[in-house]
C-alpha atoms as a PDB file:
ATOM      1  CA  UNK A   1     -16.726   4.293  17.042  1.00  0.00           C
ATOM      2  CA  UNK A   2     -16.587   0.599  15.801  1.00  0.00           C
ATOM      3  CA  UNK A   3     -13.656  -0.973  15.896  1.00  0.00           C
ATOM      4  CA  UNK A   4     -11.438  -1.157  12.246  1.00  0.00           C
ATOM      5  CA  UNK A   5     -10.965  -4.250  10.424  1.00  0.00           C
ATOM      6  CA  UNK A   6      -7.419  -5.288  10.967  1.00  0.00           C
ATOM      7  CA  UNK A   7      -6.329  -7.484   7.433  1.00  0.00           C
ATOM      8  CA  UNK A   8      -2.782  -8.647   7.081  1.00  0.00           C
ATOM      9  CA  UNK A   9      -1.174  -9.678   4.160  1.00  0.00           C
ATOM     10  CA  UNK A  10       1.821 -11.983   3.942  1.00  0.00           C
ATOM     11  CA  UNK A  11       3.810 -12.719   0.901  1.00  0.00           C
ATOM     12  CA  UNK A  12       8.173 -13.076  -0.036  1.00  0.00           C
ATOM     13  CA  UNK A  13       8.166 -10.110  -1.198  1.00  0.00           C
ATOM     14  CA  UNK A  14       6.425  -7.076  -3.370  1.00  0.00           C
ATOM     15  CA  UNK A  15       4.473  -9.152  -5.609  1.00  0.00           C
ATOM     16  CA  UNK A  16       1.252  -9.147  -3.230  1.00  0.00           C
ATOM     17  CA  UNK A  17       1.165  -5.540  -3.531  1.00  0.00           C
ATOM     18  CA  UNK A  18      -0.485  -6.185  -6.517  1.00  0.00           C
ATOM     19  CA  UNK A  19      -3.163  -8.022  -4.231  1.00  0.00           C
ATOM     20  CA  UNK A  20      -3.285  -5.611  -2.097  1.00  0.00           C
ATOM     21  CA  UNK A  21      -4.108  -2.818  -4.498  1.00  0.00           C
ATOM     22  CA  UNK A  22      -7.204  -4.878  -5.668  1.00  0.00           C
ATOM     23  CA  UNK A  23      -8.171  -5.625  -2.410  1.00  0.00           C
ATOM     24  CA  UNK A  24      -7.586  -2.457  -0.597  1.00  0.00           C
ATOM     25  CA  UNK A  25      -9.797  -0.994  -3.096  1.00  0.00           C
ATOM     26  CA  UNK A  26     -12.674  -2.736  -2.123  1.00  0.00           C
ATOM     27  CA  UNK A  27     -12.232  -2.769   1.610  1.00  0.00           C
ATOM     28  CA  UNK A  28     -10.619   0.433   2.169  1.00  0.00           C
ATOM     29  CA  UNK A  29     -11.908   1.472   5.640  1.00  0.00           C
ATOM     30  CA  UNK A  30     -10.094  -1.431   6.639  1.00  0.00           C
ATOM     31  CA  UNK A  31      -6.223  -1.155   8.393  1.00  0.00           C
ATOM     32  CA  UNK A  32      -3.736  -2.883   6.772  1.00  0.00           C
ATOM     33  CA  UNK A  33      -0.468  -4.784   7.656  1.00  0.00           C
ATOM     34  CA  UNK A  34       1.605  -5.693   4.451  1.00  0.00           C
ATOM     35  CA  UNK A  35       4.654  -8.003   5.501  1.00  0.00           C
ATOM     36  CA  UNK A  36       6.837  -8.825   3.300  1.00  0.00           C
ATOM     37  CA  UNK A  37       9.468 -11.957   4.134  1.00  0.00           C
ATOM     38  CA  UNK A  38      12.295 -10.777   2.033  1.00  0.00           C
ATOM     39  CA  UNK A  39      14.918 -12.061   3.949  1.00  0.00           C
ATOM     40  CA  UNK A  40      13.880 -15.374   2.332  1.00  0.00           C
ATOM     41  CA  UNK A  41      12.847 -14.288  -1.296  1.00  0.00           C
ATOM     42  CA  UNK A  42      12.631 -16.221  -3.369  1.00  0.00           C
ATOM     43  CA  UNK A  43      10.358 -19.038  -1.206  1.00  0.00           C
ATOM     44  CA  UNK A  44      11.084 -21.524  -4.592  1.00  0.00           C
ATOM     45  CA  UNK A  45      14.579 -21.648  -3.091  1.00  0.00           C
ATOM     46  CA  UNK A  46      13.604 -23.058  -0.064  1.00  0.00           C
ATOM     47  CA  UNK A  47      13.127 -27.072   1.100  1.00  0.00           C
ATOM     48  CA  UNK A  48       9.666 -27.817   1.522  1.00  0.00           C
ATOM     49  CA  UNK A  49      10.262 -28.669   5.372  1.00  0.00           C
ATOM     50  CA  UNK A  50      11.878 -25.262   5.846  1.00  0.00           C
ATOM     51  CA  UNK A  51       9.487 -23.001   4.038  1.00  0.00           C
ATOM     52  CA  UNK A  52       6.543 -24.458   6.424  1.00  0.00           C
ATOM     53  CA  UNK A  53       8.775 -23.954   9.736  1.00  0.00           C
ATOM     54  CA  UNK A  54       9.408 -20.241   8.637  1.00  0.00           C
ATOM     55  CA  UNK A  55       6.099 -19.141   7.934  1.00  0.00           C
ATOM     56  CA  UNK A  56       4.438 -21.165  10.541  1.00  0.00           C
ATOM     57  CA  UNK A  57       6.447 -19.375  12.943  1.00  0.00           C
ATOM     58  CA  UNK A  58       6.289 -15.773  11.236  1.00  0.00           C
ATOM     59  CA  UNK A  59       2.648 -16.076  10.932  1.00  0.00           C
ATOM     60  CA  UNK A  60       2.565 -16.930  14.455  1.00  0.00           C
ATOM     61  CA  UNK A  61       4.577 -13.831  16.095  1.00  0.00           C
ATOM     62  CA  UNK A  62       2.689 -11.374  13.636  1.00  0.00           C
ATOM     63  CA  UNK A  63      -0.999 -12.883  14.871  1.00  0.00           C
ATOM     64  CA  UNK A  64       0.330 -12.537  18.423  1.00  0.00           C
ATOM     65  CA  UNK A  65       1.449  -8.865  17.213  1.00  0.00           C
ATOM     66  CA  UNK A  66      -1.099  -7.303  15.108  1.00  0.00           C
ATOM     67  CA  UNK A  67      -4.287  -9.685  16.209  1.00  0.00           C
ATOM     68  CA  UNK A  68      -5.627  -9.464  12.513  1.00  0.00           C
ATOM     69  CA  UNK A  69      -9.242 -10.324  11.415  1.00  0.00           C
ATOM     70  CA  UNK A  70      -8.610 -12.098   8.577  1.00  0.00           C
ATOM     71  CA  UNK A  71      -5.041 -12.919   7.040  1.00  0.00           C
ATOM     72  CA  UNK A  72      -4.496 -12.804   3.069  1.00  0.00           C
ATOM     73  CA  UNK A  73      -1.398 -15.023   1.629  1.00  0.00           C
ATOM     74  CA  UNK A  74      -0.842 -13.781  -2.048  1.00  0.00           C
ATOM     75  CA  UNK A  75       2.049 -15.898  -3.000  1.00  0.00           C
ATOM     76  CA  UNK A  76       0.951 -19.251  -4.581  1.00  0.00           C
ATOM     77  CA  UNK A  77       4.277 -20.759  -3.464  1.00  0.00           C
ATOM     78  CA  UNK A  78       3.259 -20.209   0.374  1.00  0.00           C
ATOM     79  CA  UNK A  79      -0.018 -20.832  -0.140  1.00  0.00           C
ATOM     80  CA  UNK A  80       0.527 -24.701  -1.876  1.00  0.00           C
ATOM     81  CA  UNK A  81       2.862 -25.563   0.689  1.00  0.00           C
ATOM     82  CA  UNK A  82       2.158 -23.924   4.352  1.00  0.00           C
ATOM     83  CA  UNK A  83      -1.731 -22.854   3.541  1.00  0.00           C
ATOM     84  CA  UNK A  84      -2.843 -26.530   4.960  1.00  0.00           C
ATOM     85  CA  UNK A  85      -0.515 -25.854   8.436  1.00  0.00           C
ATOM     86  CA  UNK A  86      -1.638 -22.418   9.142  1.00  0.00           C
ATOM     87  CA  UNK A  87      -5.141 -23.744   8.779  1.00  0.00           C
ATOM     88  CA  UNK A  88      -4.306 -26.216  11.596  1.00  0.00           C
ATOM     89  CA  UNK A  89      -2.511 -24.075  13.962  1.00  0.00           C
ATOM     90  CA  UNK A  90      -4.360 -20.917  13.982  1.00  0.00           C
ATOM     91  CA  UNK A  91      -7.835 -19.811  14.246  1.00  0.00           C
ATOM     92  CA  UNK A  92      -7.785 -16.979  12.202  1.00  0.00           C
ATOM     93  CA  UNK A  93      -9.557 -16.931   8.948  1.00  0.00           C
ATOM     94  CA  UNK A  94      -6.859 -17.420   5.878  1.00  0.00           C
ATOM     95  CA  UNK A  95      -7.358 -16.681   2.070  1.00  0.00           C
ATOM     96  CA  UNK A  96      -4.744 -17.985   0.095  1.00  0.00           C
ATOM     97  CA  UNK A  97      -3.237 -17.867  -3.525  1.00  0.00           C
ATOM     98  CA  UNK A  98      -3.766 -20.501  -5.733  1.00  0.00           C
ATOM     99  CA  UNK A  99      -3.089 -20.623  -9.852  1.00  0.00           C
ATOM    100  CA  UNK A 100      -6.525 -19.466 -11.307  1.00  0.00           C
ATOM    101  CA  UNK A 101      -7.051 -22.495 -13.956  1.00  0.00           C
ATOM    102  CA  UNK A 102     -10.572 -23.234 -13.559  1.00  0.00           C
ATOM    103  CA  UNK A 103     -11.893 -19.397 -14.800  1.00  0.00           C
ATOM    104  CA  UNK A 104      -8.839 -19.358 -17.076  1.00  0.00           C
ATOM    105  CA  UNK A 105     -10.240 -22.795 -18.895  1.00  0.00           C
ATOM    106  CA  UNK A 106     -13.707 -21.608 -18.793  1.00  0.00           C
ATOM    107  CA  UNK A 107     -12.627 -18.396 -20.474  1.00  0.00           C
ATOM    108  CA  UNK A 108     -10.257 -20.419 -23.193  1.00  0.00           C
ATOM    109  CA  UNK A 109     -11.822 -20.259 -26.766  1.00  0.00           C
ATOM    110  CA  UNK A 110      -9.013 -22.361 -28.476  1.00  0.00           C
ATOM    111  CA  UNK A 111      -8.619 -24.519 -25.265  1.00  0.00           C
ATOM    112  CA  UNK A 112      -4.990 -23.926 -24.838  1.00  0.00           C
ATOM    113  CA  UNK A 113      -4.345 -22.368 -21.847  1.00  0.00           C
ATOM    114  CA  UNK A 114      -0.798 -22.305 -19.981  1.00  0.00           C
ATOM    115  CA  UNK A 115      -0.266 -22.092 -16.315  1.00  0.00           C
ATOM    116  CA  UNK A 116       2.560 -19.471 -15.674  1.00  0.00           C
ATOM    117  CA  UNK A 117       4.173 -19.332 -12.135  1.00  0.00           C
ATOM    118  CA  UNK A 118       7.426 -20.594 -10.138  1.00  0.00           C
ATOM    119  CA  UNK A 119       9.281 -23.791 -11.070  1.00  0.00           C
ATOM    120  CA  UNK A 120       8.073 -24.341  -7.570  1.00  0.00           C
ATOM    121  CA  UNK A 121       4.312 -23.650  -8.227  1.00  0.00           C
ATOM    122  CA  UNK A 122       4.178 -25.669 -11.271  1.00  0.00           C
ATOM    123  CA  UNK A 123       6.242 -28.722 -10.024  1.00  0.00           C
ATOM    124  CA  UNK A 124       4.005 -29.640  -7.476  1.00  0.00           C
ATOM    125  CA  UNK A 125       0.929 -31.878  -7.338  1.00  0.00           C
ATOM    126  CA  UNK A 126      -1.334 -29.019  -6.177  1.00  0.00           C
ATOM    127  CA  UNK A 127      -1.369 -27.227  -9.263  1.00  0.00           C
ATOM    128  CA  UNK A 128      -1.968 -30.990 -11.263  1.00  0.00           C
ATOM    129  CA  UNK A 129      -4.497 -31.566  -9.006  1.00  0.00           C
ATOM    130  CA  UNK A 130      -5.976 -28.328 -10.564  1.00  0.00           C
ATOM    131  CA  UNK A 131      -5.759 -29.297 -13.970  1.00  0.00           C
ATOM    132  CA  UNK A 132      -7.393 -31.887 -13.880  1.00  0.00           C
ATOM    133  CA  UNK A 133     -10.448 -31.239 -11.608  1.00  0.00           C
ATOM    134  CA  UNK A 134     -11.103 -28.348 -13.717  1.00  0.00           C
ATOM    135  CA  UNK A 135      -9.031 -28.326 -17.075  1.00  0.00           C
ATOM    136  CA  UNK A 136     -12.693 -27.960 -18.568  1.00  0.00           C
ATOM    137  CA  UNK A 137     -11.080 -30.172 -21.868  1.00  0.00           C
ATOM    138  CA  UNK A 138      -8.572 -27.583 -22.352  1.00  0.00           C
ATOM    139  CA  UNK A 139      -4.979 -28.311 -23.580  1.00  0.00           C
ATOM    140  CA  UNK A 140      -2.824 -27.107 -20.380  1.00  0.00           C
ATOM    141  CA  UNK A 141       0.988 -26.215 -20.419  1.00  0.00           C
ATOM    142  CA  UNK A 142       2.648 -25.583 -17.503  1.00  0.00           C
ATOM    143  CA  UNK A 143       5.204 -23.330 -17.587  1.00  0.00           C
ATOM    144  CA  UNK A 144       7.912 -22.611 -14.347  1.00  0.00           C
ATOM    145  CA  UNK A 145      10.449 -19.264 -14.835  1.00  0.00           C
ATOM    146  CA  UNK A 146      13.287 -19.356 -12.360  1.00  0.00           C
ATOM    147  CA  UNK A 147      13.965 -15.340 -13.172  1.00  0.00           C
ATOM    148  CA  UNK A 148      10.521 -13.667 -13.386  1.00  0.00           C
ATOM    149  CA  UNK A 149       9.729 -12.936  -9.803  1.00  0.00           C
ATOM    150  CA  UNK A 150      13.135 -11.348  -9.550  1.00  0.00           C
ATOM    151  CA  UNK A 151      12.843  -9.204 -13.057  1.00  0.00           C
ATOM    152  CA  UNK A 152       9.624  -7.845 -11.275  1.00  0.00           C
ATOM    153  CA  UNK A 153      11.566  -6.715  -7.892  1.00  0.00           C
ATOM    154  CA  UNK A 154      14.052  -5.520  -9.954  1.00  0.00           C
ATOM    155  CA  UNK A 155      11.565  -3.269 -11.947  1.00  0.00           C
ATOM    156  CA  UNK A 156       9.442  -2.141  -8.739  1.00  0.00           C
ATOM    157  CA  UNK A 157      12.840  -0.799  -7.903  1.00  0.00           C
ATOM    158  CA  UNK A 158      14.073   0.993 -11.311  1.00  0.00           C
ATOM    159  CA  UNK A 159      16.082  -1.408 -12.613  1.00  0.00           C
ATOM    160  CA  UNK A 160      14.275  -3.302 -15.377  1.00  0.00           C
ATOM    161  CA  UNK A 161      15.367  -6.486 -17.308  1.00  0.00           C
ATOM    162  CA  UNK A 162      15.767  -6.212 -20.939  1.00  0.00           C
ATOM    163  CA  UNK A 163      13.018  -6.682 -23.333  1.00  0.00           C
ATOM    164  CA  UNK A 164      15.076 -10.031 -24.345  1.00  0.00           C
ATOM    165  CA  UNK A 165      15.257 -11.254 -20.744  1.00  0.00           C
ATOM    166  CA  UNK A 166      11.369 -11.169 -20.412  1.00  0.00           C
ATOM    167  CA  UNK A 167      11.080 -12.363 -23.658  1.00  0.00           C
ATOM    168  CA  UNK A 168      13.044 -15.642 -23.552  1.00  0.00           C
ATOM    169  CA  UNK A 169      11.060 -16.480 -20.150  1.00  0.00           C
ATOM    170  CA  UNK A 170       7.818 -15.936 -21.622  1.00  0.00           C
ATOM    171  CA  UNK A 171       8.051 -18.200 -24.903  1.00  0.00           C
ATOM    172  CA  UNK A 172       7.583 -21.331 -23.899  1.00  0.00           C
ATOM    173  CA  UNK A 173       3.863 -20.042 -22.664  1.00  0.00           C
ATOM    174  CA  UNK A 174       2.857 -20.031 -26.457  1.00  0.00           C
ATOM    175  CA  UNK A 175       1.982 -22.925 -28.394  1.00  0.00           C
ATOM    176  CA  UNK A 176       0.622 -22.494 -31.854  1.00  0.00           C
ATOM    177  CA  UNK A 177       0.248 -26.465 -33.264  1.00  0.00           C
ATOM    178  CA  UNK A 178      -2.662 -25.447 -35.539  1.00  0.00           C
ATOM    179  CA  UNK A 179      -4.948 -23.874 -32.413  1.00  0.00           C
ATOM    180  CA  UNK A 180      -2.751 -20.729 -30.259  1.00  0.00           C
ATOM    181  CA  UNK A 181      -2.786 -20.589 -26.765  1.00  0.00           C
ATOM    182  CA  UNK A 182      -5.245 -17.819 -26.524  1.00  0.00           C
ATOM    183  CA  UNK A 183      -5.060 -17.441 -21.899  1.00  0.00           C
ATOM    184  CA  UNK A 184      -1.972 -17.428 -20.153  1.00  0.00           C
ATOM    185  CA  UNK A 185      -2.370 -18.167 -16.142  1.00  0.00           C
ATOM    186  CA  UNK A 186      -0.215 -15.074 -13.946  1.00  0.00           C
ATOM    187  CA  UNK A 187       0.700 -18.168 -11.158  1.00  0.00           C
ATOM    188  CA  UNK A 188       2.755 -15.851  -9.190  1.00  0.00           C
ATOM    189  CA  UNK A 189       1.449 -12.795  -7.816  1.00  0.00           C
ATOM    190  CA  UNK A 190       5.027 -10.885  -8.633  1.00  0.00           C
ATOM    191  CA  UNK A 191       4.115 -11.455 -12.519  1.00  0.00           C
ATOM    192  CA  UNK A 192       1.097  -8.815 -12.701  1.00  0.00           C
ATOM    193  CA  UNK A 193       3.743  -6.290 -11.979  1.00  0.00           C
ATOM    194  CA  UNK A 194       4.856  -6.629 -15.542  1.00  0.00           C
ATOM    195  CA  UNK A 195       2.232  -7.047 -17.084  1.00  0.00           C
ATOM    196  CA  UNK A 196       2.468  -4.002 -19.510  1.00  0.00           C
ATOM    197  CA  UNK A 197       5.652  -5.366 -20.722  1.00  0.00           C
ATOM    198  CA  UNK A 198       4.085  -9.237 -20.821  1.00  0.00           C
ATOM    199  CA  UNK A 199       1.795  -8.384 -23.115  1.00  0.00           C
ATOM    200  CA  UNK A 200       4.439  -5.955 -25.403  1.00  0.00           C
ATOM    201  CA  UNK A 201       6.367  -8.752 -25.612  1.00  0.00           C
ATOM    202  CA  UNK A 202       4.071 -11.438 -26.349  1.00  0.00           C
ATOM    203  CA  UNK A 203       4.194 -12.983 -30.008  1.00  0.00           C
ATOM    204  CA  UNK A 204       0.199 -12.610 -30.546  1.00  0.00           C
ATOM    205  CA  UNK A 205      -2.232 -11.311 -27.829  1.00  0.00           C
ATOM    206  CA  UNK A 206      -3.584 -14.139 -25.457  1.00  0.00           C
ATOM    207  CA  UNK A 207      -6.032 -12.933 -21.826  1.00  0.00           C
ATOM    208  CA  UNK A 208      -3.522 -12.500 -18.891  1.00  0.00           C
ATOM    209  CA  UNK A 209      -5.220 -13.930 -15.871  1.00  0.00           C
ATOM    210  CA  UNK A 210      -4.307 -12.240 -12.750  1.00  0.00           C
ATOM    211  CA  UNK A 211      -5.936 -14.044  -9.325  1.00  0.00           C
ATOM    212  CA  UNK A 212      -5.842 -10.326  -7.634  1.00  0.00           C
ATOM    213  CA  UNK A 213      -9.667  -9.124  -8.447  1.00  0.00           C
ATOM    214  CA  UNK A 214     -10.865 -12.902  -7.210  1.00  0.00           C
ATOM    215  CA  UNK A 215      -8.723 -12.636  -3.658  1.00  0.00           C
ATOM    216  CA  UNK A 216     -10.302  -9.269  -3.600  1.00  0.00           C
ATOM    217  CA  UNK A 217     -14.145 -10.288  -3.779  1.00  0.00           C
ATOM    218  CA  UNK A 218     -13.153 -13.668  -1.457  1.00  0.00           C
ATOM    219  CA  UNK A 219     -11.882 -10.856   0.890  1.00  0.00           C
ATOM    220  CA  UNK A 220     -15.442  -9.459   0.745  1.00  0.00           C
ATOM    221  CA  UNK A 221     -17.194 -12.680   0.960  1.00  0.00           C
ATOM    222  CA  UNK A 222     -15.260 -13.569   4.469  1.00  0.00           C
ATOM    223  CA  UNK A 223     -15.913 -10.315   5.933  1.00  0.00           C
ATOM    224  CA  UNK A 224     -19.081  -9.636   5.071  1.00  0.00           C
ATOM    225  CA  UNK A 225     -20.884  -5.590   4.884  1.00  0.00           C
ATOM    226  CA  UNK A 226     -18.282  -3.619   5.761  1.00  0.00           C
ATOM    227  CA  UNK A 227     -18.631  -1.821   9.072  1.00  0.00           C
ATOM    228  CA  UNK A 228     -19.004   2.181   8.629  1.00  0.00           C
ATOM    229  CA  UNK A 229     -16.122   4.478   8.580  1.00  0.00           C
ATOM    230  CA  UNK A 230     -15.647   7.609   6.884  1.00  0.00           C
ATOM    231  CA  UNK A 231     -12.443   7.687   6.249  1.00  0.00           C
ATOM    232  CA  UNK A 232      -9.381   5.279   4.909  1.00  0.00           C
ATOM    233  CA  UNK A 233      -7.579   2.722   7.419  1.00  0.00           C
ATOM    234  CA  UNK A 234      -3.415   3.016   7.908  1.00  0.00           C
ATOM    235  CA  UNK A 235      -1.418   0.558   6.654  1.00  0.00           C
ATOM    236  CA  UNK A 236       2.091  -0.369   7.883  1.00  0.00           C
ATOM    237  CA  UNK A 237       4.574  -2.159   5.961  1.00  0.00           C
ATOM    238  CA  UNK A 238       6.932  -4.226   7.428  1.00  0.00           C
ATOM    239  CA  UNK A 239       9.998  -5.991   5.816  1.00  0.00           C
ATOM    240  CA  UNK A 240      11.896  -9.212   7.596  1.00  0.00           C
ATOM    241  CA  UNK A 241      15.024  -8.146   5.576  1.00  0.00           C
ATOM    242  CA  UNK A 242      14.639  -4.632   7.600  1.00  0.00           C
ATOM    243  CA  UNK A 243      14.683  -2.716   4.470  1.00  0.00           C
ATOM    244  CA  UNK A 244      11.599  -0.957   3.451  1.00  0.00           C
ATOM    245  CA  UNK A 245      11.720   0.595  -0.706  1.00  0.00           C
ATOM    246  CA  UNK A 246       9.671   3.877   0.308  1.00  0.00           C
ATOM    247  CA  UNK A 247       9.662   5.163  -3.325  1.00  0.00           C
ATOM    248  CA  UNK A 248       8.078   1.528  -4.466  1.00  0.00           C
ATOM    249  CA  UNK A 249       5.704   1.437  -1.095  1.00  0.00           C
ATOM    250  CA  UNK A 250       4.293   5.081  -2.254  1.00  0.00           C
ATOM    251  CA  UNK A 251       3.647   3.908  -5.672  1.00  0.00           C
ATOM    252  CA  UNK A 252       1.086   1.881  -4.294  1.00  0.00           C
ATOM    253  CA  UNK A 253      -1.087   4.124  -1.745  1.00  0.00           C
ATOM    254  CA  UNK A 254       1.532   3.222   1.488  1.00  0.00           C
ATOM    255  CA  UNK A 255       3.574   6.491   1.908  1.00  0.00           C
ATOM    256  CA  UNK A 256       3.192  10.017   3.227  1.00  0.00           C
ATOM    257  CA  UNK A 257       0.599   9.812   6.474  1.00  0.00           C
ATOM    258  CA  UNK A 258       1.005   6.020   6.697  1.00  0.00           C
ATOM    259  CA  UNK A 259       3.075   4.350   9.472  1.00  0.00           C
ATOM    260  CA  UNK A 260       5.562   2.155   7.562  1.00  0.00           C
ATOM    261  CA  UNK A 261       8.166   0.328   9.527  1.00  0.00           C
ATOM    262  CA  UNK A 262      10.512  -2.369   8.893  1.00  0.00           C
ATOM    263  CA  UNK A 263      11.203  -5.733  10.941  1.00  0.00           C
ATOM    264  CA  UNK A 264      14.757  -7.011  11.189  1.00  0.00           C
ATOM    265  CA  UNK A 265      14.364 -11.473  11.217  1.00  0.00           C
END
């Protein structure tokens, strides 16, 4: 029997889980290693310098570990900052996280479109850079929420923020100056988690753009015809903080039958 694709995913925390639920769906003969640095969420309160010297050396023990066939980064904080060292250092094939602008401006009907993410994401060049190479004559607001990421653990994990909370860190996504912003840009992969309650508590209804069903088809692209298998890969779980949430693991395919484990860093 062939051998199974071995894909990892990296990210701070839970948020890629909603990548890997998109992605995992599309490649699921595949074996999966979801890692989750915790022990440093939130990566927006890390120095630039540091950030890069953590993951660079994560990523390095868990390729030495797990020898993966293709590593996915779904946090756009990690992948703006370290994406370009990885690249460097390692050989293996990386797809990383960036704010989806140029289908959200191509989508926009009113041509105001705002880029939701980190104050991290939004501050830097990267995601300007973006803007303008493909802001497609669209109107762009960028938006950075210091509390969102969190409110989203905290849900995962049954202990939701108040409608008010979500609310006050949503509002300055909507403009209405005679044309609405009609697309709002999910630039953190944590934000998809709410997005039931995003779009409850939005003032008028605008297209959530969620960068999950695009990492899943660049998955695809890299790998190519997927090798046969008749039955689903494992996945393992591991957690730098050493502190795996089963019940919020399960919720998303990695329980009962699956090997999770936890990583103390």
């Amino acid at each position: 029997m062939a051998a199974r694709e071995k894909i990892l995913m990296f990210d701070s925390g839970l948020g890629g889980l909603t990548v890997f639920r998109e992605v995992a769906a599309v490649r699921p003969q595949a074996d999966y290693i979801y890692v989750a640095d915790d022990a440093a969420f939130p990566y927006g309160a890390l120095e630039e310098s540091a950030l890069v010297a953590r993951v660079v050396g994560l990523m390095g023990e868990l390729i030495e570990a797990h020898r993966p066939d293709l590593i996915v980064i779904p946090c756009n904080t990690a992948s703006t900052i370290v994406l370009p060292d990885l690249r460097r250092k390692f050989t293996v094939r990386f797809v990383g996280t960036v704010p989806a602008i140029k289908p959200a401006c191509a989508a926009s009907l009113t041509k105001r479109v705002s880029v939701f993410g980190t104050e991290g994401t939004v501050s830097r060049e990267y995601t300007r850079a973006l803007i303008r190479d493909y802001g497609q004559g669209c109107d762009v607001t960028l938006v950075g929420s210091k509390k969102l990421a969190g409110y989203a653990e905290e849900e995962l994990r049954g202990a939701p923020a108040s409608d008010a909370a979500i609310a006050a860190e949503i509002a300055p996504c909507f403009r209405d100056d005679g044309k609405r912003t009609d697309t709002v840009v999910l630039a953190c992969t944590h934000y998809p988690l709410l997005l039931d309650r995003l779009r409850t508590l939005s003032p008028w209804p605008v297209n959530f753009v969620d960068p999950a069903p695009a990492i899943a088809r660049r998955v695809v692209d890299l790998l190519g015809p997927a090798p046969p298998a008749t039955d689903a890969g494992t996945t393992q779980a591991i957690f730098t903080s050493g502190r795996a949430p089963q019940a919020v693991l399960a919720r998303f395919g990695i329980g009962a039958g699956e090997l999770v484990q936890t990583a103390g860093r």
